[in-house]
C-alpha atoms as a PDB file:
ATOM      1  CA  UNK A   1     -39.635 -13.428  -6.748  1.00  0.00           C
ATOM      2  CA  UNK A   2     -37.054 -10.985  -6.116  1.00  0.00           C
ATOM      3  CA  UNK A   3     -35.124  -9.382  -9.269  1.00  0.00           C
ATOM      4  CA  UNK A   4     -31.895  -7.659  -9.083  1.00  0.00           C
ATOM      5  CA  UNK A   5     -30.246  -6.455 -12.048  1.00  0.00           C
ATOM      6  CA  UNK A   6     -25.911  -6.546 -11.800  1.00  0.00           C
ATOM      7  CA  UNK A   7     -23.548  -4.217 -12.903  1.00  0.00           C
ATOM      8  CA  UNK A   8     -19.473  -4.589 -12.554  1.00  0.00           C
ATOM      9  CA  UNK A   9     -18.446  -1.748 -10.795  1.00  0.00           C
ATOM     10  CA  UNK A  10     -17.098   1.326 -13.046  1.00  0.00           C
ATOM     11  CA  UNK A  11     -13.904   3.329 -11.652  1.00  0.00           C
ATOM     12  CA  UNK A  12     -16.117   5.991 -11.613  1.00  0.00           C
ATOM     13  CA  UNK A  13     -18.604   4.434  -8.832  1.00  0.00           C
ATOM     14  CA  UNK A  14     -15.553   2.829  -6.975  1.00  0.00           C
ATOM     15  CA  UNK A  15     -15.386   5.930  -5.224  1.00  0.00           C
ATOM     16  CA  UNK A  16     -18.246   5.555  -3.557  1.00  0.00           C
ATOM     17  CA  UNK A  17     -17.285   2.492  -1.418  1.00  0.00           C
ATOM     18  CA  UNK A  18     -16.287   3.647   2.141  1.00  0.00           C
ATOM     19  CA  UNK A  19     -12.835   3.890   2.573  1.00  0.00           C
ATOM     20  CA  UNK A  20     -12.082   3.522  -1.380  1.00  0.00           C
ATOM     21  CA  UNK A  21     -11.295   7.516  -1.649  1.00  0.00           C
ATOM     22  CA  UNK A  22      -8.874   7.410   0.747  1.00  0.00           C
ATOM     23  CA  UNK A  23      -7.259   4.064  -1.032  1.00  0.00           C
ATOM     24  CA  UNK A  24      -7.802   5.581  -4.568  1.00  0.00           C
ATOM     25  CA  UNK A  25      -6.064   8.946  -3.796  1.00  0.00           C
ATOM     26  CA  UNK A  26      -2.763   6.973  -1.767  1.00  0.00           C
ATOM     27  CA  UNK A  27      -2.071   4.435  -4.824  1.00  0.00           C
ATOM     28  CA  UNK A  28      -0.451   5.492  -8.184  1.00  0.00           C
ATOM     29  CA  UNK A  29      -2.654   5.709 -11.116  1.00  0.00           C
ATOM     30  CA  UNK A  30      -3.013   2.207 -13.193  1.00  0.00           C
ATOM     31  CA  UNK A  31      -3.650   1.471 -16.706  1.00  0.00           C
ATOM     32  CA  UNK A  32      -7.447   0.586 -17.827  1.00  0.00           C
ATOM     33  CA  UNK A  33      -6.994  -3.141 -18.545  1.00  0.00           C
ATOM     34  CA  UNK A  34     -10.327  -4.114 -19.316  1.00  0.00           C
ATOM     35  CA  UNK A  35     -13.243  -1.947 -20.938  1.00  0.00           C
ATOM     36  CA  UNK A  36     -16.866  -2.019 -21.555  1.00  0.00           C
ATOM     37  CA  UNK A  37     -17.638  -2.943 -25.367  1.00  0.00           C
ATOM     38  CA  UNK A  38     -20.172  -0.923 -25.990  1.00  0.00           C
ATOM     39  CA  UNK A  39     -19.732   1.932 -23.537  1.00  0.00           C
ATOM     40  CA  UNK A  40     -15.755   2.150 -23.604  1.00  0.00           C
ATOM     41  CA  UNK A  41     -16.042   2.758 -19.687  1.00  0.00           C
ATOM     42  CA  UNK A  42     -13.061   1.260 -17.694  1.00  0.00           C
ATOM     43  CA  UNK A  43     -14.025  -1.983 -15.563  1.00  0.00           C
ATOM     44  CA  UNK A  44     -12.640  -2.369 -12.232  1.00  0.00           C
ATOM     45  CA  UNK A  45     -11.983  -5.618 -10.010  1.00  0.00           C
ATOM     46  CA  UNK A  46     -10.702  -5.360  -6.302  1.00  0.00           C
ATOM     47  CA  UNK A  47      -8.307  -8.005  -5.917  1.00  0.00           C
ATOM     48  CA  UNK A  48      -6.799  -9.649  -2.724  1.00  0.00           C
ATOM     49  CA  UNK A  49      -5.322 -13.014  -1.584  1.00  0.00           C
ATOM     50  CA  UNK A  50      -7.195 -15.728  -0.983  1.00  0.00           C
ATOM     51  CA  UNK A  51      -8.530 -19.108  -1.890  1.00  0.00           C
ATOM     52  CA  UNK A  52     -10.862 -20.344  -4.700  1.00  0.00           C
ATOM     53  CA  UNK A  53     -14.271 -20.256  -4.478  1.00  0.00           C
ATOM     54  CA  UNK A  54     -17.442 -20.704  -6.772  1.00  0.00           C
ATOM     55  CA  UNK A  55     -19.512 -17.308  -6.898  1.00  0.00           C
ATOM     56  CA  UNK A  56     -22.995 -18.446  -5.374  1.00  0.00           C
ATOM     57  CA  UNK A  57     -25.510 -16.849  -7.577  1.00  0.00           C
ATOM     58  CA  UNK A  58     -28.644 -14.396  -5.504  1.00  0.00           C
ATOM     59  CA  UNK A  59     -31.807 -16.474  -4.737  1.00  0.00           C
ATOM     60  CA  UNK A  60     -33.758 -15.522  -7.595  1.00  0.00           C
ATOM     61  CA  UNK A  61     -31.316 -13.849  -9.806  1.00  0.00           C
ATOM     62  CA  UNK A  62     -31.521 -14.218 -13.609  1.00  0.00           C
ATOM     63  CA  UNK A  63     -27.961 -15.679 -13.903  1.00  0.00           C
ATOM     64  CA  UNK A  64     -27.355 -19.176 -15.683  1.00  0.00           C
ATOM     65  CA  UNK A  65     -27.651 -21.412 -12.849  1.00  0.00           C
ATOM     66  CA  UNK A  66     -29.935 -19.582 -10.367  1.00  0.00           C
ATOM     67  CA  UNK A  67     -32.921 -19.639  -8.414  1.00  0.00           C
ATOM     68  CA  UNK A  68     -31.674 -22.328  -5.935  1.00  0.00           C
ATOM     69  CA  UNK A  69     -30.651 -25.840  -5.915  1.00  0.00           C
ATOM     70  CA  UNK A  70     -33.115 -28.454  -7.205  1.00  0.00           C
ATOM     71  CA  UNK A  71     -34.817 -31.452  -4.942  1.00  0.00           C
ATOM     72  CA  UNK A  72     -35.631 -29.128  -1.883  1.00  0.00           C
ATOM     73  CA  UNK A  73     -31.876 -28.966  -1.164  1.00  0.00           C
ATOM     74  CA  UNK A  74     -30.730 -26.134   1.682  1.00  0.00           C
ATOM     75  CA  UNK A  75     -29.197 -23.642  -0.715  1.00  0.00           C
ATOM     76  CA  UNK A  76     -25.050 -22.907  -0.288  1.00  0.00           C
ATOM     77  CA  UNK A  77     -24.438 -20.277   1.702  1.00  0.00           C
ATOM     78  CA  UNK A  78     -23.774 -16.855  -0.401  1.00  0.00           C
ATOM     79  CA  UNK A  79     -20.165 -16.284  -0.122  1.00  0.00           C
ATOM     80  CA  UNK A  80     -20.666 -12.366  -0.873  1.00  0.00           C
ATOM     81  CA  UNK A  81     -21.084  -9.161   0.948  1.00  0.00           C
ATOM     82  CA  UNK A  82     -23.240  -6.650   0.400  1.00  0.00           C
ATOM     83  CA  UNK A  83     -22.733  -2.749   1.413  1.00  0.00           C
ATOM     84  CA  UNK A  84     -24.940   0.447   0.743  1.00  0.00           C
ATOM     85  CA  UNK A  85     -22.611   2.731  -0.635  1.00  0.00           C
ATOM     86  CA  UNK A  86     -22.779   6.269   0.606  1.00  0.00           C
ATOM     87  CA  UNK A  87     -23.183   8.441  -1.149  1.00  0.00           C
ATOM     88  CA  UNK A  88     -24.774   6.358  -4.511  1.00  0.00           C
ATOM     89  CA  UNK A  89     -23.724   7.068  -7.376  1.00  0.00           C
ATOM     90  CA  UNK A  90     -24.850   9.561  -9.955  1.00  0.00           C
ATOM     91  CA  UNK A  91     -28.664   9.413 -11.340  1.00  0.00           C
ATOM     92  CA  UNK A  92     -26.941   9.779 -14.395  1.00  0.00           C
ATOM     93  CA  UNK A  93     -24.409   6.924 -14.399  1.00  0.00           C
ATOM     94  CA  UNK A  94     -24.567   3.797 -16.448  1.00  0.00           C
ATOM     95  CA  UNK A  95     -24.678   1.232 -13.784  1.00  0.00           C
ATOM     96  CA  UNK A  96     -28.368   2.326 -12.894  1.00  0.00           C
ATOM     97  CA  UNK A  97     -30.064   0.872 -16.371  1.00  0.00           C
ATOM     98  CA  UNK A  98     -32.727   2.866 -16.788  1.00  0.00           C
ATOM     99  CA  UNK A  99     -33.649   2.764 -13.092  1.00  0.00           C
ATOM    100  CA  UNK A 100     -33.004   5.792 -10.976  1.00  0.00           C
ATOM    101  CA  UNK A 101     -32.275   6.320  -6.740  1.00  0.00           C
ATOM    102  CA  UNK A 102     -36.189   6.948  -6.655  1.00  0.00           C
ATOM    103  CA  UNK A 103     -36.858   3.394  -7.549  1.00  0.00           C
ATOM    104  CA  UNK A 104     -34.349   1.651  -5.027  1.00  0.00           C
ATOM    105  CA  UNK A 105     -30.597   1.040  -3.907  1.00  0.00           C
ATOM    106  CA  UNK A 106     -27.518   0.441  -5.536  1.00  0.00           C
ATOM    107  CA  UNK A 107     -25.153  -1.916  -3.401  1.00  0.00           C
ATOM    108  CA  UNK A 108     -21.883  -2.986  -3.667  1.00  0.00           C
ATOM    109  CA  UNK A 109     -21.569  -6.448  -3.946  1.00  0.00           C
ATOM    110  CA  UNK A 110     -17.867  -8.267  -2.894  1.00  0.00           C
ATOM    111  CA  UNK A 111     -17.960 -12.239  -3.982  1.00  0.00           C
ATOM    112  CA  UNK A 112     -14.899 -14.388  -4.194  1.00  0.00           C
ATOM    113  CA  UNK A 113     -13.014 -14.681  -8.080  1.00  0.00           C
ATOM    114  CA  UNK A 114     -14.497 -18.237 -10.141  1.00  0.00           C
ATOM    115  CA  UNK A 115     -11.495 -18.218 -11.963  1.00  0.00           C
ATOM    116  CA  UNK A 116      -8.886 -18.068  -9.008  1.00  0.00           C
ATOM    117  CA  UNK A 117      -7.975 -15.737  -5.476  1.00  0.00           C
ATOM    118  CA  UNK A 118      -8.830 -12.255  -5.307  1.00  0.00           C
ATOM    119  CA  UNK A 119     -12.245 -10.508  -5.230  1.00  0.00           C
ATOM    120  CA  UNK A 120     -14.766  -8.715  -7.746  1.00  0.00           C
ATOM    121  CA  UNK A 121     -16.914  -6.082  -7.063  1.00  0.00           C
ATOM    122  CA  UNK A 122     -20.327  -5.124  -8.757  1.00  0.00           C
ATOM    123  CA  UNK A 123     -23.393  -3.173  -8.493  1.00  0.00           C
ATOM    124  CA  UNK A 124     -26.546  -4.737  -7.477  1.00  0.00           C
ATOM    125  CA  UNK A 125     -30.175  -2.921  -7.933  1.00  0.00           C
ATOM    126  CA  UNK A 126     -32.699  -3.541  -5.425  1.00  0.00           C
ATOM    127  CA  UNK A 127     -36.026  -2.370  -5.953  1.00  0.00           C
ATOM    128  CA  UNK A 128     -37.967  -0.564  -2.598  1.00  0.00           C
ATOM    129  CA  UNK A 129     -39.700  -2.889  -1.109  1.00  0.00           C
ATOM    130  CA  UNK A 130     -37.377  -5.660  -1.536  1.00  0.00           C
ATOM    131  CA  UNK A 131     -35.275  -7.215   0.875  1.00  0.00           C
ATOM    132  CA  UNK A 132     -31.452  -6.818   0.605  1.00  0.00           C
ATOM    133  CA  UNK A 133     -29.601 -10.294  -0.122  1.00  0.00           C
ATOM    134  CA  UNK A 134     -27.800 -11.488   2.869  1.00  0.00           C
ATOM    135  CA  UNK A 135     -24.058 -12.415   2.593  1.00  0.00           C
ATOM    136  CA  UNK A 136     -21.584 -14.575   3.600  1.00  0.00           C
ATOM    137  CA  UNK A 137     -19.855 -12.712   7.342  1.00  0.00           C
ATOM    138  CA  UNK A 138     -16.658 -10.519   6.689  1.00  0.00           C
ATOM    139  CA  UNK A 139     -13.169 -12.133   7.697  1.00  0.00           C
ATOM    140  CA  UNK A 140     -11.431  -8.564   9.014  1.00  0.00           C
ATOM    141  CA  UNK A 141      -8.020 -10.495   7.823  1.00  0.00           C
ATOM    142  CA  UNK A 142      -9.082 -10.256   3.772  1.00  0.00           C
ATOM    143  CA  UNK A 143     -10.257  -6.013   4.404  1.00  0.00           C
ATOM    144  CA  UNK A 144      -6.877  -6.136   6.305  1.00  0.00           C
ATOM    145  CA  UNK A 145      -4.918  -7.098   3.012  1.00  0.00           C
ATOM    146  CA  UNK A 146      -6.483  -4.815   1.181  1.00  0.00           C
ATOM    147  CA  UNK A 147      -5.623  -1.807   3.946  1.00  0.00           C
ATOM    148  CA  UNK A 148      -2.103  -2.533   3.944  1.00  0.00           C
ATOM    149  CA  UNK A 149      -1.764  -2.996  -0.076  1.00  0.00           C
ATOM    150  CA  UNK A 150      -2.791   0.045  -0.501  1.00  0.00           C
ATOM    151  CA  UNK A 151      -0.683   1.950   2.430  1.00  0.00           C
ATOM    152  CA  UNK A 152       1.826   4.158   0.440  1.00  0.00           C
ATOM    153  CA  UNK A 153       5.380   2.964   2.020  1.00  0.00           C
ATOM    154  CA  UNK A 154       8.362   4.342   0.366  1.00  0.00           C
ATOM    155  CA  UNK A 155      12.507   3.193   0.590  1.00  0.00           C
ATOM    156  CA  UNK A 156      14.376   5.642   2.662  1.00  0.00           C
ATOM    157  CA  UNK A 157      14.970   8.883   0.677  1.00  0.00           C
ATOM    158  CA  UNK A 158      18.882   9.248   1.893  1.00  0.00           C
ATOM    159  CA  UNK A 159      20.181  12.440   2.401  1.00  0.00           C
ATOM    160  CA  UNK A 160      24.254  12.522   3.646  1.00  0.00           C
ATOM    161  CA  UNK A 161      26.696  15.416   4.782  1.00  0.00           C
ATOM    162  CA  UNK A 162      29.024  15.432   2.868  1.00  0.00           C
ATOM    163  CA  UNK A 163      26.424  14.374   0.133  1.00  0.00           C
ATOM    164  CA  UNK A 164      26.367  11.393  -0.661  1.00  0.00           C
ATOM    165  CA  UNK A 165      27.690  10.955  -4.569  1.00  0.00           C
ATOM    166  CA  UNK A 166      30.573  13.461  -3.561  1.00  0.00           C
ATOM    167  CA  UNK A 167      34.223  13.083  -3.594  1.00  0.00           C
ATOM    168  CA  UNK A 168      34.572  15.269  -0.159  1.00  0.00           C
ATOM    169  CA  UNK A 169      34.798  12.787   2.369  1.00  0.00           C
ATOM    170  CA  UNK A 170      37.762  12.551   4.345  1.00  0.00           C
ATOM    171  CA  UNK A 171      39.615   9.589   6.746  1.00  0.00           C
ATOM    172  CA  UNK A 172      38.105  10.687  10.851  1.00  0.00           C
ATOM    173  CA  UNK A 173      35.467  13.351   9.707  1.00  0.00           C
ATOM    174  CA  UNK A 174      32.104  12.642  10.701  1.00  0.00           C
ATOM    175  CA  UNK A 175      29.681  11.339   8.280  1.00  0.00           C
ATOM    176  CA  UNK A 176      26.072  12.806   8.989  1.00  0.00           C
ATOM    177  CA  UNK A 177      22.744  10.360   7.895  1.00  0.00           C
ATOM    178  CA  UNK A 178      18.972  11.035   7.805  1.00  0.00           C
ATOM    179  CA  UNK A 179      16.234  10.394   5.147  1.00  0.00           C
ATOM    180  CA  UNK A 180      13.228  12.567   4.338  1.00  0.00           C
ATOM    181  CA  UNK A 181      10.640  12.657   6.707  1.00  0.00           C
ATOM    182  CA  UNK A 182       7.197  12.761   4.778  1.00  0.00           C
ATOM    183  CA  UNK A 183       4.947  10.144   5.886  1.00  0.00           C
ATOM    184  CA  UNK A 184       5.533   7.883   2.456  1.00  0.00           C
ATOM    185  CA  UNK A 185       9.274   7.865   4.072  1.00  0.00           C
ATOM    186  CA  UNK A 186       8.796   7.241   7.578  1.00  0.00           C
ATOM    187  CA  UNK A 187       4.897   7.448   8.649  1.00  0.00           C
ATOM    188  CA  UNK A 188       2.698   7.138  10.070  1.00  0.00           C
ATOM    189  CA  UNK A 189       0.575   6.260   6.600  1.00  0.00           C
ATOM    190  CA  UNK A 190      -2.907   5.297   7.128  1.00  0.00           C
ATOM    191  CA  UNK A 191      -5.776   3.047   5.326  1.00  0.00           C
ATOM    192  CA  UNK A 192      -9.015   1.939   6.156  1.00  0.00           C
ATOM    193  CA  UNK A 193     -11.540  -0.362   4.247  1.00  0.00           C
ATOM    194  CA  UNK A 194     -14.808  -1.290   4.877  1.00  0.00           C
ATOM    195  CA  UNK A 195     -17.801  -4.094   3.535  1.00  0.00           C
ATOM    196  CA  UNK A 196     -20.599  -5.616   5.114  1.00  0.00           C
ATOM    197  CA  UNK A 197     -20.805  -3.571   7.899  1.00  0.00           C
ATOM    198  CA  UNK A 198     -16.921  -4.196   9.327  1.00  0.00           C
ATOM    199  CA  UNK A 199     -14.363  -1.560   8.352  1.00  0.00           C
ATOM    200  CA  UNK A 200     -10.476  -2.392   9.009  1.00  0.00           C
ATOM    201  CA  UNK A 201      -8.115   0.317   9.605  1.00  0.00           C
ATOM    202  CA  UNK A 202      -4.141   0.155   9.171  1.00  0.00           C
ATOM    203  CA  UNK A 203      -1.033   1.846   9.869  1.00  0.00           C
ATOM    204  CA  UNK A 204       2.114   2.136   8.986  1.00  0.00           C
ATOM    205  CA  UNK A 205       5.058   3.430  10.405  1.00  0.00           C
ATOM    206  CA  UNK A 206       9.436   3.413  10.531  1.00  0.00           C
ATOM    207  CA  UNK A 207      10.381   1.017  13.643  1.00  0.00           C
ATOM    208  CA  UNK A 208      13.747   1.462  12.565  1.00  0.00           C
ATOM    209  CA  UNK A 209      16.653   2.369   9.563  1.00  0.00           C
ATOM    210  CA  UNK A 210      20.115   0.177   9.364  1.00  0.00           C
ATOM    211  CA  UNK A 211      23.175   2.121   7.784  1.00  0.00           C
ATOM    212  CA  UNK A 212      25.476  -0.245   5.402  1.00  0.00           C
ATOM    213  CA  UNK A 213      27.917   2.326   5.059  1.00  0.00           C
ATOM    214  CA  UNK A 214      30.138  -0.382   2.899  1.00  0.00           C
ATOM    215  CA  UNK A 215      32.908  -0.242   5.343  1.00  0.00           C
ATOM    216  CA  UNK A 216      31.868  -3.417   7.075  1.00  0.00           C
ATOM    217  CA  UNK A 217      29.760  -1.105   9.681  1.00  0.00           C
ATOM    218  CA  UNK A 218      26.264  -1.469  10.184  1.00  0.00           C
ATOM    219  CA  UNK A 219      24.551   1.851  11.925  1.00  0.00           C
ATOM    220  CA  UNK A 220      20.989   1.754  13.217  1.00  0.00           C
ATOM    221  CA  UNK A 221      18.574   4.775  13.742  1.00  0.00           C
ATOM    222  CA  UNK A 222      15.667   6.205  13.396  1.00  0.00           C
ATOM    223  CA  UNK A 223      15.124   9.025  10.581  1.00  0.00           C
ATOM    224  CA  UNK A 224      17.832  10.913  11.567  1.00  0.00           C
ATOM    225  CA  UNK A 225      18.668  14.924  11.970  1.00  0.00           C
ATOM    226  CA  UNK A 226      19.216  16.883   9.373  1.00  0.00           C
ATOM    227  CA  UNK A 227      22.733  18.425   8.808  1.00  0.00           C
ATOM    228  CA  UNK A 228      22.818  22.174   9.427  1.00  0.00           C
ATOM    229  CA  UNK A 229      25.757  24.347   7.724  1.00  0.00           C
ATOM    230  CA  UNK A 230      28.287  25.133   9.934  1.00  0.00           C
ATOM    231  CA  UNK A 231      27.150  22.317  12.858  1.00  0.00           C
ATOM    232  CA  UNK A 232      30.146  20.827  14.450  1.00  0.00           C
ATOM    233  CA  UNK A 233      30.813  17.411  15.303  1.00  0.00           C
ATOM    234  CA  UNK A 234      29.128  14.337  14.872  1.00  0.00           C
ATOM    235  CA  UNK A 235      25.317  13.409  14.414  1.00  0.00           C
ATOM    236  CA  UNK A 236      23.622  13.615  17.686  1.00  0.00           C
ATOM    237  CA  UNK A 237      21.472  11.204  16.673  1.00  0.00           C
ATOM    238  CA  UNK A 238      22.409   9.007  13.492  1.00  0.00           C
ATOM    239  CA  UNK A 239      26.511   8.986  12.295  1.00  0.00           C
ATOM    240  CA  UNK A 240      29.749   7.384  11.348  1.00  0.00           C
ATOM    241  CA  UNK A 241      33.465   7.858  11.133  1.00  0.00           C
ATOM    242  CA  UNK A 242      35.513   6.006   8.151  1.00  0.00           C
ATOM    243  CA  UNK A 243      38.604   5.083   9.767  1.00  0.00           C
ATOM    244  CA  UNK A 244      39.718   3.699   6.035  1.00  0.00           C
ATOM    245  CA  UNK A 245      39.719   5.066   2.585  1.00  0.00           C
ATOM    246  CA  UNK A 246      37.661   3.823   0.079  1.00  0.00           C
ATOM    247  CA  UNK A 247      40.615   5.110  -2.480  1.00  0.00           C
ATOM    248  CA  UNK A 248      42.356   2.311  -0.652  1.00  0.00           C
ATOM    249  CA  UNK A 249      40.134  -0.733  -0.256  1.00  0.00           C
ATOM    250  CA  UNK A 250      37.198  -0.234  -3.143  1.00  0.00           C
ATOM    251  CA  UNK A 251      38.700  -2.007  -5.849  1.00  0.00           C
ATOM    252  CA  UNK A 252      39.352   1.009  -8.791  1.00  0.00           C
ATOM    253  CA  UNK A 253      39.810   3.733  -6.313  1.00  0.00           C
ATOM    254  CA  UNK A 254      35.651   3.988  -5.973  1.00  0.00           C
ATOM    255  CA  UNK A 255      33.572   4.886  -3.363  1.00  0.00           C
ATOM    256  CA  UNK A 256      31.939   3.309  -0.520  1.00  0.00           C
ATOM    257  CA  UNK A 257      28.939   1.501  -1.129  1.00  0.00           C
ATOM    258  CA  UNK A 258      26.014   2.372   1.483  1.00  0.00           C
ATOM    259  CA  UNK A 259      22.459   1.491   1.520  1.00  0.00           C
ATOM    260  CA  UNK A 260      19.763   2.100   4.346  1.00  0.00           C
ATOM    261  CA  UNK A 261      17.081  -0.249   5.122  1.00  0.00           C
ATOM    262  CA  UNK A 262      13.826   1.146   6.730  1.00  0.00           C
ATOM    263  CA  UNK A 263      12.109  -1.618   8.643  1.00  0.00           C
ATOM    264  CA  UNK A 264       7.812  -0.749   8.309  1.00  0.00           C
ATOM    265  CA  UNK A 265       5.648  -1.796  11.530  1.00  0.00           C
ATOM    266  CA  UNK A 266       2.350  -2.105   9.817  1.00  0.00           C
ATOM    267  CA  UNK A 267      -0.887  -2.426  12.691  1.00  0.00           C
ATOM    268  CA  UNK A 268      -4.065  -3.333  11.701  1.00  0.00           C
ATOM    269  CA  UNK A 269      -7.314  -3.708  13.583  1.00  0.00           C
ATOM    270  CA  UNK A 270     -11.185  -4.563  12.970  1.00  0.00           C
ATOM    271  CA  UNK A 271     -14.265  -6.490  13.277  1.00  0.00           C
ATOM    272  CA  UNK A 272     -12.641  -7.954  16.721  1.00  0.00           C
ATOM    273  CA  UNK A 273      -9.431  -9.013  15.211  1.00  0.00           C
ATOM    274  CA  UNK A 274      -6.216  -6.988  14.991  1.00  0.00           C
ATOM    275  CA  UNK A 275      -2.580  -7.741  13.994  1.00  0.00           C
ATOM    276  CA  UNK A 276       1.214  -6.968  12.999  1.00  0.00           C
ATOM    277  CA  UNK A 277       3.213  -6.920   9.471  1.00  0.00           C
ATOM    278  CA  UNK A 278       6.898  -5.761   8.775  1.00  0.00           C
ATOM    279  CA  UNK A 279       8.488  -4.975   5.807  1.00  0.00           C
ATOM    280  CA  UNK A 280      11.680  -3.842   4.752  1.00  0.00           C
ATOM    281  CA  UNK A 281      12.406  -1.393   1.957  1.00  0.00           C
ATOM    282  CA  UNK A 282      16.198  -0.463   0.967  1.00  0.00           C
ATOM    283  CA  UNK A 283      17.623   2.897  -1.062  1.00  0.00           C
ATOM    284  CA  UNK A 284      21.330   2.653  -2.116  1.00  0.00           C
ATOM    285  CA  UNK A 285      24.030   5.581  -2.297  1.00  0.00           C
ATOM    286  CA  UNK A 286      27.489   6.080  -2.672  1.00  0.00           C
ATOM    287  CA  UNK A 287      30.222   8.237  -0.646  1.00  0.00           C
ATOM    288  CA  UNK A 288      33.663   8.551  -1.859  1.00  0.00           C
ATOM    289  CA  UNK A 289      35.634   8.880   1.294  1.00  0.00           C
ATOM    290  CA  UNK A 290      39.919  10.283   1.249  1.00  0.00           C
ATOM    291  CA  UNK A 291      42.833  10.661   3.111  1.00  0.00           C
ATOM    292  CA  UNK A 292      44.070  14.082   3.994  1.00  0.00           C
ATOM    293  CA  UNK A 293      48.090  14.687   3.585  1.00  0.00           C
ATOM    294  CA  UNK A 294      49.793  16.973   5.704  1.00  0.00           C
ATOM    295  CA  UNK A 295      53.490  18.413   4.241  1.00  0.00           C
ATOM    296  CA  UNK A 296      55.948  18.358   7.446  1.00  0.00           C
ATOM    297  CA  UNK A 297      58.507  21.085   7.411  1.00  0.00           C
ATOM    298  CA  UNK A 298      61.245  18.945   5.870  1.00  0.00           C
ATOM    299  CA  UNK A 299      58.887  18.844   2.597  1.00  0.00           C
ATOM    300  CA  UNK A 300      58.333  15.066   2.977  1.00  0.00           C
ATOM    301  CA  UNK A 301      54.516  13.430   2.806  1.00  0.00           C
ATOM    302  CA  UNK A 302      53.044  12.252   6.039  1.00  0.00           C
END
C-alpha cells in the first residue's frame, strides 16, 4: 500500500513552484493570515475562481475517508494535480518530517477548496520506489486566472504641461498629456504559471488611454510624449486646447476636472488554449485653466 505523508505548503516552499518566483516578486507583500500552531510558520493557500468540489482523498492515504470506495466501486476520479517542484525544497525545512530528498520526492499537490472556489496547495512525500499519484488533467483557463491576477497593472501615472494641480493654464495654449512609461503603467507586464505538466503564460499591455479633460472633450492616445522645456506648440502626439475657462464654468472658480483611463489588453496562452481580457484602470487630476487680459491703449480691459 502506498503511504504519502501531506504537508500545506509553507511561503517559504511556495517558491519553489515553477512560475511562483516570478508571481511572488510582481505582487505586493500580504499579511500572514493563518499560522502553524506549533511551528508559528505562515500557511499559504493559492486561490482562484472556480466551482465547488469535494477534495478526493490519494488511494491509500491515511486521511479520514480513504483507501477507496467500498463494494468494488470504480473510485472518483482525483480532482488534483501533482508537480515535481524544481528545485525541492531545503533538507532542512519542516515540510519533509523527518524524511530527507535521499528518501524520495516532495510534490506539489493543487486540489479544488471543500469549503468553496479557489484552490489549496500542499506538499506530498513519495517514497523511491513508489509511483506518483495521478491527477485530475489541467484546464489552462484556471492557470490562466491565476497569470493574470497576479500581472502588476497600474492606473495611468498622469503627468501634464502646465502641471497638472497648477493655476498656469491659459484660454488657446496647448495642454500637453502623457503618463509614465514603466511597464506597471503601460506594459508589456508578464506572468506565467505552471502545474501538472501545462504552464500558461500572460501579458499585459496599454491598447489605449482616453483624456476627460472636464471640458466636455474626450482625447484618446497612447502613452503620450513627454513635454520638453522650451518645445513649441502642441503635443505631436497626445493634446488639447481649452477654448473656455474653468474660472468661468467650474462652479467656485475651480479647476477642470480630468481623468485618464488606460484600457489593458491582457493575452494569455497554454496547454492548447489561448485567450483575451481588458480592463480599465482610471487616475484623476486637476488643471486650473485662465483667461489672459490684454490692456488696449485707451486703458480699457479687452
Amino acid at each position: 500500500m502506498l503511504r504519502v505523508s501531506r504537508v500545506v505548503v509553507l511561503a517559504a516552499a511556495m517558491l519553489a513552484l515553477p512560475g511562483a518566483l516570478d508571481g511572488a516578486m510582481a505582487a505586493p507583500p500580504v499579511d500572514c493570515v493563518k499560522q502553524d500552531a506549533q511551528t508559528g510558520i505562515c500557511l499559504v493557500e493559492a486561490t482562484s475562481p472556480g466551482e465547488d468540489a469535494d477534495v478526493v482523498p490519494v488511494a491509500g492515504d491515511d486521511n479520514p475517508g480513504g483507501g477507496g470506495p467500498a463494494g468494488g466501486d470504480t473510485a472518483p476520479q482525483n480532482p488534483c494535480t501533482y508537480t515535481v517542484p524544481q528545485p525541492q525544497p531545503p533538507s532542512t525545512s519542516a515540510v519533509w518530517q523527518g524524511q530527507s530528498p535521499a528518501d524520495g520526492t516532495m510534490y506539489a499537490q493543487v486540489c479544488p477548496r471543500v469549503d468553496g472556489p479557489g484552490l489549496t496547495t500542499m506538499f506530498v512525500f513519495i517514497p523511491n520506489g513508489s509511483t506518483p499519484p495521478a491527477g485530475a488533467p489541467v484546464d489552462p483557463r484556471v492557470l490562466a486566472e491565476q497569470a493574470i491576477a497576479s500581472l502588476v497593472m497600474r492606473a495611468p501615472e498622469i503627468r501634464m504641461a502646465p502641471p497638472a494641480g497648477s493655476t498656469s493654464g491659459l484660454v488657446g495654449l496647448p495642454v500637453w498629456m502623457w503618463t509614465e512609461r514603466d511597464e506597471e503603467f503601460v506594459g508589456p507586464t508578464r506572468q506565467s504559471v505552471s502545474a501538472g505538466g501545462v504552464t500558461v503564460a500572460a501579458v499585459g499591455e496599454v491598447s489605449r488611454i482616453v483624456w476627460d479633460m472636464g471640458d466636455g472633450t474626450t482625447v484618446v492616445c497612447g502613452p503620450g510624449t513627454p513635454y520638453s522645456p522650451g518645445a513649441g506648440g502642441g503635443s505631436p502626439d497626445c493634446g488639447h486646447i481649452y477654448a473656455k475657462a474653468s474660472s468661468r464654468h467650474v462652479p467656485g472658480g475651480g479647476s477642470w476636472p480630468i481623468t485618464a483611463t488606460s484600457t489593458w489588453t491582457v493575452t494569455w496562452s497554454g496547454g492548447g488554449q489561448s485567450g483575451t481580457e481588458t480592463l480599465e484602470l482610471s487616475s484623476s487630476a486637476e488643471l486650473f485653466v485662465g483667461e489672459l487680459h490684454v490692456l488696449n491703449r485707451d486703458g480699457s480691459d479687452r
